[in-house]
Protein backbone atom coordinates (compact mmCIF):
# COMPACT_ATOMS: atom_id res chain seq x y z
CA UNK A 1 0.00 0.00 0.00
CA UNK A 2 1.21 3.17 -0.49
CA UNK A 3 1.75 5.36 2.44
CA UNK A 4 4.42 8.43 1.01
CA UNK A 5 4.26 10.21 -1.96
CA UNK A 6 6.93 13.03 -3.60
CA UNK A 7 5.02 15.97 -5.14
CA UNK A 8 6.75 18.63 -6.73
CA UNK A 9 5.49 21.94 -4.70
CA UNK A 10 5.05 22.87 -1.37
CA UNK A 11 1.56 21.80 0.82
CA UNK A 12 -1.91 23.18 -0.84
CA UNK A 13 0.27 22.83 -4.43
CA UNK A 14 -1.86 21.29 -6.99
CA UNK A 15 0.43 18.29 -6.50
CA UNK A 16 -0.45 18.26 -3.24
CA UNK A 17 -4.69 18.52 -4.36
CA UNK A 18 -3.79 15.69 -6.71
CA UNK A 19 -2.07 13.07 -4.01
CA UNK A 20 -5.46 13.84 -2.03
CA UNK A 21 -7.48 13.05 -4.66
CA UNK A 22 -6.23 10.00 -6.50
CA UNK A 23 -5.31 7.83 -3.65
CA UNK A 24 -7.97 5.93 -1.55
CA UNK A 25 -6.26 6.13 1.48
CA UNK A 26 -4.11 8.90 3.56
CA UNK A 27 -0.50 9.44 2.49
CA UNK A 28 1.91 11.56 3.53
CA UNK A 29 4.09 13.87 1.19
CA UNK A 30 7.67 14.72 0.62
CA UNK A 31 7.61 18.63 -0.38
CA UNK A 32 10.27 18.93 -3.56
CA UNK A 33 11.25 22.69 -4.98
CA UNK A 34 12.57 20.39 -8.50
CA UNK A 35 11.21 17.51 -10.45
CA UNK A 36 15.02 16.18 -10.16
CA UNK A 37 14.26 15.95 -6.46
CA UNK A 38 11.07 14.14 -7.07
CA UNK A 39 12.68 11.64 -9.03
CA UNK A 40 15.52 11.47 -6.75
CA UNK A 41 13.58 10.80 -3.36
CA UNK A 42 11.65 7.54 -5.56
CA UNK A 43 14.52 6.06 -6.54
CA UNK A 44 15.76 6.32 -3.37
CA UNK A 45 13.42 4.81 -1.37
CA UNK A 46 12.14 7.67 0.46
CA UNK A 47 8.94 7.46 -0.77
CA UNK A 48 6.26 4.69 -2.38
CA UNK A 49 5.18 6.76 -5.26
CA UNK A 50 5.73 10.09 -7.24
CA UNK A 51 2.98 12.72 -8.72
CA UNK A 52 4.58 14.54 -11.87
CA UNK A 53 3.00 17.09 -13.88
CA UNK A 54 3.16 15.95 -17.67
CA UNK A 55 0.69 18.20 -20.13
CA UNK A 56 -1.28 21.33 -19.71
CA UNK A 57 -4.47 22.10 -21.95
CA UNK A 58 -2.77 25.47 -22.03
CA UNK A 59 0.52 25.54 -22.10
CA UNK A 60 1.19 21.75 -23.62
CA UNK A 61 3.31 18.74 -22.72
CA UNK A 62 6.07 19.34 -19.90
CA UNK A 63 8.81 17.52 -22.15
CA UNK A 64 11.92 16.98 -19.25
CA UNK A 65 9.44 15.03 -17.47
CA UNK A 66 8.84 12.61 -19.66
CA UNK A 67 12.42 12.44 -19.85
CA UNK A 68 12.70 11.30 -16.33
CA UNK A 69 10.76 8.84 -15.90
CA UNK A 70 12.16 7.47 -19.58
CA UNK A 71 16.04 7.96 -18.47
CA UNK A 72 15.67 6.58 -14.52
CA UNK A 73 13.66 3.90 -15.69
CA UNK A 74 10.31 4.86 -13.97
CA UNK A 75 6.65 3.75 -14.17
CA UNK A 76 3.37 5.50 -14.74
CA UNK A 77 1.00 3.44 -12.80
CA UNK A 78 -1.62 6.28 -13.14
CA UNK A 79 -2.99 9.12 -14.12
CA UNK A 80 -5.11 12.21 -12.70
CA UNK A 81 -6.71 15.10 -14.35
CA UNK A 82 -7.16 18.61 -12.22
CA UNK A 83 -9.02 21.42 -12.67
CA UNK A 84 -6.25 24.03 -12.41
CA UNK A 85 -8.05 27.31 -10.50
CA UNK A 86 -5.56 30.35 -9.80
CA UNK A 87 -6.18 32.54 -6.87
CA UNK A 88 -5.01 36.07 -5.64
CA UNK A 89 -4.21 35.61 -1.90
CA UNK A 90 -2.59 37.94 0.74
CA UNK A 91 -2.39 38.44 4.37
CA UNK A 92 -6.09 39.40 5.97
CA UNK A 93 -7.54 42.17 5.71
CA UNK A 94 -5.69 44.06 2.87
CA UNK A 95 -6.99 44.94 -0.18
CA UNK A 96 -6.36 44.35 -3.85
CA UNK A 97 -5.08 47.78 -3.83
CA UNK A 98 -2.86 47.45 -1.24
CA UNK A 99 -0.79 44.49 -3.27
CA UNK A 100 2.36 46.41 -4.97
CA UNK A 101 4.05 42.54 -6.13
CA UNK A 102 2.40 39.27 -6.83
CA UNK A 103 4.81 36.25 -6.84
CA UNK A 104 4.40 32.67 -8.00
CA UNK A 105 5.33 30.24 -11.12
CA UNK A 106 6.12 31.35 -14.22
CA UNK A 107 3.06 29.29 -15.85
CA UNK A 108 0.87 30.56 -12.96
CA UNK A 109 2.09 34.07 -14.01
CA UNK A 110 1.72 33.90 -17.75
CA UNK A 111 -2.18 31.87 -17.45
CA UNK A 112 -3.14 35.29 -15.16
CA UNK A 113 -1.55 37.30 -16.71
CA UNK A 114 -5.32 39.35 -18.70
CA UNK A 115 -6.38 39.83 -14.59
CA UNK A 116 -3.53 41.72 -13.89
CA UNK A 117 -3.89 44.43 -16.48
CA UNK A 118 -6.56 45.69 -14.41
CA UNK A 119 -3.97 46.50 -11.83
CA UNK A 120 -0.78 48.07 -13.60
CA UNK A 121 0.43 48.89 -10.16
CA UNK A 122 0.96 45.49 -9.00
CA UNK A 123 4.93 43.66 -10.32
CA UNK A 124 4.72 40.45 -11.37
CA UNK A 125 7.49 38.58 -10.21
CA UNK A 126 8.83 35.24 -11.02
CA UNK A 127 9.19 31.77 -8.34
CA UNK A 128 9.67 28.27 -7.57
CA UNK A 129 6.57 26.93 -6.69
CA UNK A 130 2.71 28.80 -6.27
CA UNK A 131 2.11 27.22 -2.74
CA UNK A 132 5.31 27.87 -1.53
CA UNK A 133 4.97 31.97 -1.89
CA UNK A 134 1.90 31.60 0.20
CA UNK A 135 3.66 29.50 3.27
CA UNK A 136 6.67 31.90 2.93
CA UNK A 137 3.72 35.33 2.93
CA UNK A 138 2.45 33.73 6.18
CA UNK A 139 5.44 32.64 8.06
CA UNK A 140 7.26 35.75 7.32
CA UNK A 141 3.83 38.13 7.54
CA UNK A 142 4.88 39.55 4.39
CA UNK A 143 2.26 42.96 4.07
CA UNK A 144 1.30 44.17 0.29
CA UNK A 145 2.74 41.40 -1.08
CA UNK A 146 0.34 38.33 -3.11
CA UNK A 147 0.72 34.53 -4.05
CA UNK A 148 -1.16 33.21 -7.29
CA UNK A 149 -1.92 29.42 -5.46
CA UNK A 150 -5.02 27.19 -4.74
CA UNK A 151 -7.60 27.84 -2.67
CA UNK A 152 -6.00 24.98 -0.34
CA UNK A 153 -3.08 26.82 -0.11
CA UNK A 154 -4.88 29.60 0.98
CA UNK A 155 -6.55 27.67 3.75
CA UNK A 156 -3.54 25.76 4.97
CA UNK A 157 -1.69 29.19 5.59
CA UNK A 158 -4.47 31.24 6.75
CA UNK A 159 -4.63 33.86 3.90
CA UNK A 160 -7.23 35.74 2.42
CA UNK A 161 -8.50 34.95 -0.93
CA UNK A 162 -8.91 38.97 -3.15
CA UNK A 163 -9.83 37.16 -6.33
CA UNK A 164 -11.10 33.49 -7.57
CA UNK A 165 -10.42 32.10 -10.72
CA UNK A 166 -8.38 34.40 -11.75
CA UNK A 167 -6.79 32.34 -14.58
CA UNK A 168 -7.76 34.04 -18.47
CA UNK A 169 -8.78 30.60 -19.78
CA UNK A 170 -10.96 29.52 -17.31
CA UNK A 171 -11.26 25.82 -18.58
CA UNK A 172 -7.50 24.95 -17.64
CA UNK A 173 -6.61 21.02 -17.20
CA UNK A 174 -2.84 19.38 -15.93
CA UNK A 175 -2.67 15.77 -16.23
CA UNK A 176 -0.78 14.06 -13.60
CA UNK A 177 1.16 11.07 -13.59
CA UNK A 178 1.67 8.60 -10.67
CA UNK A 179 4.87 7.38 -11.12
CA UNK A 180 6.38 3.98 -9.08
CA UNK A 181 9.69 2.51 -9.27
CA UNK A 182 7.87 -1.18 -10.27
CA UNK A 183 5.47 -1.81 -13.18
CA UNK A 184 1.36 -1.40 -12.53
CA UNK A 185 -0.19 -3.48 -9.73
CA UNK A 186 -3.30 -2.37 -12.36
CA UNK A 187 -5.03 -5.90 -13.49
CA UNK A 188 -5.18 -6.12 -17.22
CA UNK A 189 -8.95 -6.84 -17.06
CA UNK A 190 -8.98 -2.75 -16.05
CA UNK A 191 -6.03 -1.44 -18.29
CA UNK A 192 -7.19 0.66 -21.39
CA UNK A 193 -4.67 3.24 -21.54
CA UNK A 194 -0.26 3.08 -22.31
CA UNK A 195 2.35 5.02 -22.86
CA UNK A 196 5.14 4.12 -24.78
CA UNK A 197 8.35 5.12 -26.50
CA UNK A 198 10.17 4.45 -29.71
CA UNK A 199 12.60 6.08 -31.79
CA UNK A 200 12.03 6.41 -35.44
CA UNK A 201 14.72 7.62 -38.57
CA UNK A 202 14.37 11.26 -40.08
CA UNK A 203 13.08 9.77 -43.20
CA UNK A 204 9.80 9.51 -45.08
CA UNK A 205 7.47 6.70 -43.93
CA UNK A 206 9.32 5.49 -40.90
CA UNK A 207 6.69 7.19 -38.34
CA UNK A 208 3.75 6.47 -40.60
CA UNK A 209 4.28 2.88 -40.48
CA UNK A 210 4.49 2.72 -36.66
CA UNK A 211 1.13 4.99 -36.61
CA UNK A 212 -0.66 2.63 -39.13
CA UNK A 213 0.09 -0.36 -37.09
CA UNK A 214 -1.76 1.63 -33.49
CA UNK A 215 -4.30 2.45 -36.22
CA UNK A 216 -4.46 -1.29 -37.19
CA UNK A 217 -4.35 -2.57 -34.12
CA UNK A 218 -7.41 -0.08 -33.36
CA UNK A 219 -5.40 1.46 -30.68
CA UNK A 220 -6.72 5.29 -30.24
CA UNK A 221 -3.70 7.84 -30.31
CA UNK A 222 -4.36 10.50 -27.67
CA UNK A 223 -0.79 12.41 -27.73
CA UNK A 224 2.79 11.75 -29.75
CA UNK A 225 4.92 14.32 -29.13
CA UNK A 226 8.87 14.01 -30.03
CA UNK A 227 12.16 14.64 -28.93
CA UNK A 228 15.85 14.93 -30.51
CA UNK A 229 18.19 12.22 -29.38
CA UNK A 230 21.15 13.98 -28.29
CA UNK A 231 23.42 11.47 -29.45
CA UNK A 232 22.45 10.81 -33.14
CA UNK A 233 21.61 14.16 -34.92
CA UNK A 234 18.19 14.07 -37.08
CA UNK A 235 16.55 10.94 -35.08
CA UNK A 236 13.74 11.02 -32.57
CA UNK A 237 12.37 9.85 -29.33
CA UNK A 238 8.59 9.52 -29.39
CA UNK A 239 6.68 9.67 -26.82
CA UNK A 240 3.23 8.53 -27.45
CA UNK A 241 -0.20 7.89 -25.10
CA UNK A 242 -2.57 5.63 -26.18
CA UNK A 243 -6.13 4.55 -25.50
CA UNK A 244 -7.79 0.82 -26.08
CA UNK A 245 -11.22 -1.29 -25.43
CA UNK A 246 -9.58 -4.67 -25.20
CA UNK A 247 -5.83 -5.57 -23.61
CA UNK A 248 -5.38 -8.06 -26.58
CA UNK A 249 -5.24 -5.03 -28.80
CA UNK A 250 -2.19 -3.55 -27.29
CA UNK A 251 -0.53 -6.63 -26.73
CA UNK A 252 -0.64 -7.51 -30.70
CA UNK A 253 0.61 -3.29 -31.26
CA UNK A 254 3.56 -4.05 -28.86
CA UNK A 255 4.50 -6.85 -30.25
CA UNK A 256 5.12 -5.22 -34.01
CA UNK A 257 6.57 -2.00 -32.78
CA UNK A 258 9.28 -4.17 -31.11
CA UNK A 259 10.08 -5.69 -33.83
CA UNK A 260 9.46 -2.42 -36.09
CA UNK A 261 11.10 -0.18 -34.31
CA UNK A 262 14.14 0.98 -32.25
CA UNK A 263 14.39 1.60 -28.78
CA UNK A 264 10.62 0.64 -28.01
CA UNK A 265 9.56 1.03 -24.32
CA UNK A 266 6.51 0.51 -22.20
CA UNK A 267 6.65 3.71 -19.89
CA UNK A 268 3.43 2.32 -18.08
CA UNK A 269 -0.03 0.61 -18.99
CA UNK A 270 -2.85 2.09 -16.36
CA UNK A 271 -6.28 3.13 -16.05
CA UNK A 272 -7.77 5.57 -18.53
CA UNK A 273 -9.24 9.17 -16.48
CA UNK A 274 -10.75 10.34 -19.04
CA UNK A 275 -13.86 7.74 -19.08
């Protein structure tokens, strides 16, 4: 069972939301500032599992995570989707007025960053982690100054919400992964999505053929996106997610992309959220 988790963030992160969510039971966390440190505290046996960010309906795929779990030889066991709500928070009883700089992530930043025309007086400034500014406003009573974070985070360290939902695209979605060090405890009966990786030749037809055996196979492709192998100039890592009805399906698709092409990899087979 698992019992500690590594998020990326500080408490009331969405990280932290998401290892509340997905898990049946309580777990602790281990608080990471890098995805580096995530990794590092699974492999080391510090925690059970990891929670790692990997796309944004926004802002797109979060590429050097993938690249993690691919190079330390991780699992995805899981997946979570979150509604992703930004919040202007401060110390009580201050106004928006009052605020002269707003800190928190870059992404938070940029996804808020229509609301905060309305108030050219307030700098933007740039940090680790959205939760974190809010923990550091509190424990350091830090007047005038704002965190962009969840409305968690705003409970958990006793600050005052100025404005909900401040994001400009108010539909904004981050997939999560839950990452293990061992393959999925998931019974096949109840896997119907995978991710995988292959590497395919800059030349015409090579990633077509891989595609039309997924398409063959009637595997549904939900998300390819690529990346240069440092190595070997003009060949690529593909990372693709895919969606199924039966297990037998995937199992056939698997067994032709080995053979078809280089470097293929399971990076997890798990439970479909999106159903």
């Amino acid at each position: 069972m698992i019992k500690t988790v590594a998020i990326q963030g500080a408490r009331g992160s969405f990280h932290h939301i998401v290892s509340q969510e997905f898990f049946t039971n309580p777990v602790a966390i281990i608080e990471c500032m890098t995805f580096d440190r995530v990794v590092d505290a699974l492999i080391t046996k510090e925690c059970d599992a990891a929670i790692m960010a990997l796309e944004n309906s926004i802002a797109g795929s979060i590429i050097p995570n993938y690249a993690l779990i691919d190079d330390n030889k991780l699992h995805i066991v899981g997946e979570h989707y979150l509604d992703i709500q930004h919040n202007l928070m401060a110390l009580p009883n201050q106004s928006i007025e009052a605020i002269t700089e707003v800190y928190s992530h870059p992404m938070a930043l940029l996804q808020c960053k229509a609301f905060f025309k309305h108030y050219p007086h307030i700098k933007l400034v740039e940090d680790k982690d959205t939760a974190e500014v809010a923990e550091r406003i509190q424990k350091k009573q830090l007047k005038n100054i704002g965190a962009i974070a969840s409305v968690m985070a705003a409970e958990i360290f006793e600050l005052d919400v100025l404005a909900h939902s401040i994001q400009t695209i108010k539909h904004n979605e981050t997939r999560f992964a839950i990452v293990k060090r061992t393959n999925s405890e998931v019974p096949e009966s109840d896997i119907n999505k995978a991710s995988i990786k292959f590497e395919a030749d800059h030349k015409r037809g090579s990633l077509a053929t891989v595609l039309n055996v997924m398409s063959d196979c009637k595997l549904n492709l939900t998300k390819i996106q690529s990346l240069p192998i440092i190595k070997t100039p003009w060949k690529y890592a593909f990372f693709v997610d895919i969606t199924f009805e039966a297990y037998e399906d995937f199992a056939k698709a698997k067994s032709i992309i080995e053979i078809m092409a280089q470097g293929f990899k399971v990076l997890g087979e798990y439970k479909n959220a999106k159903l």
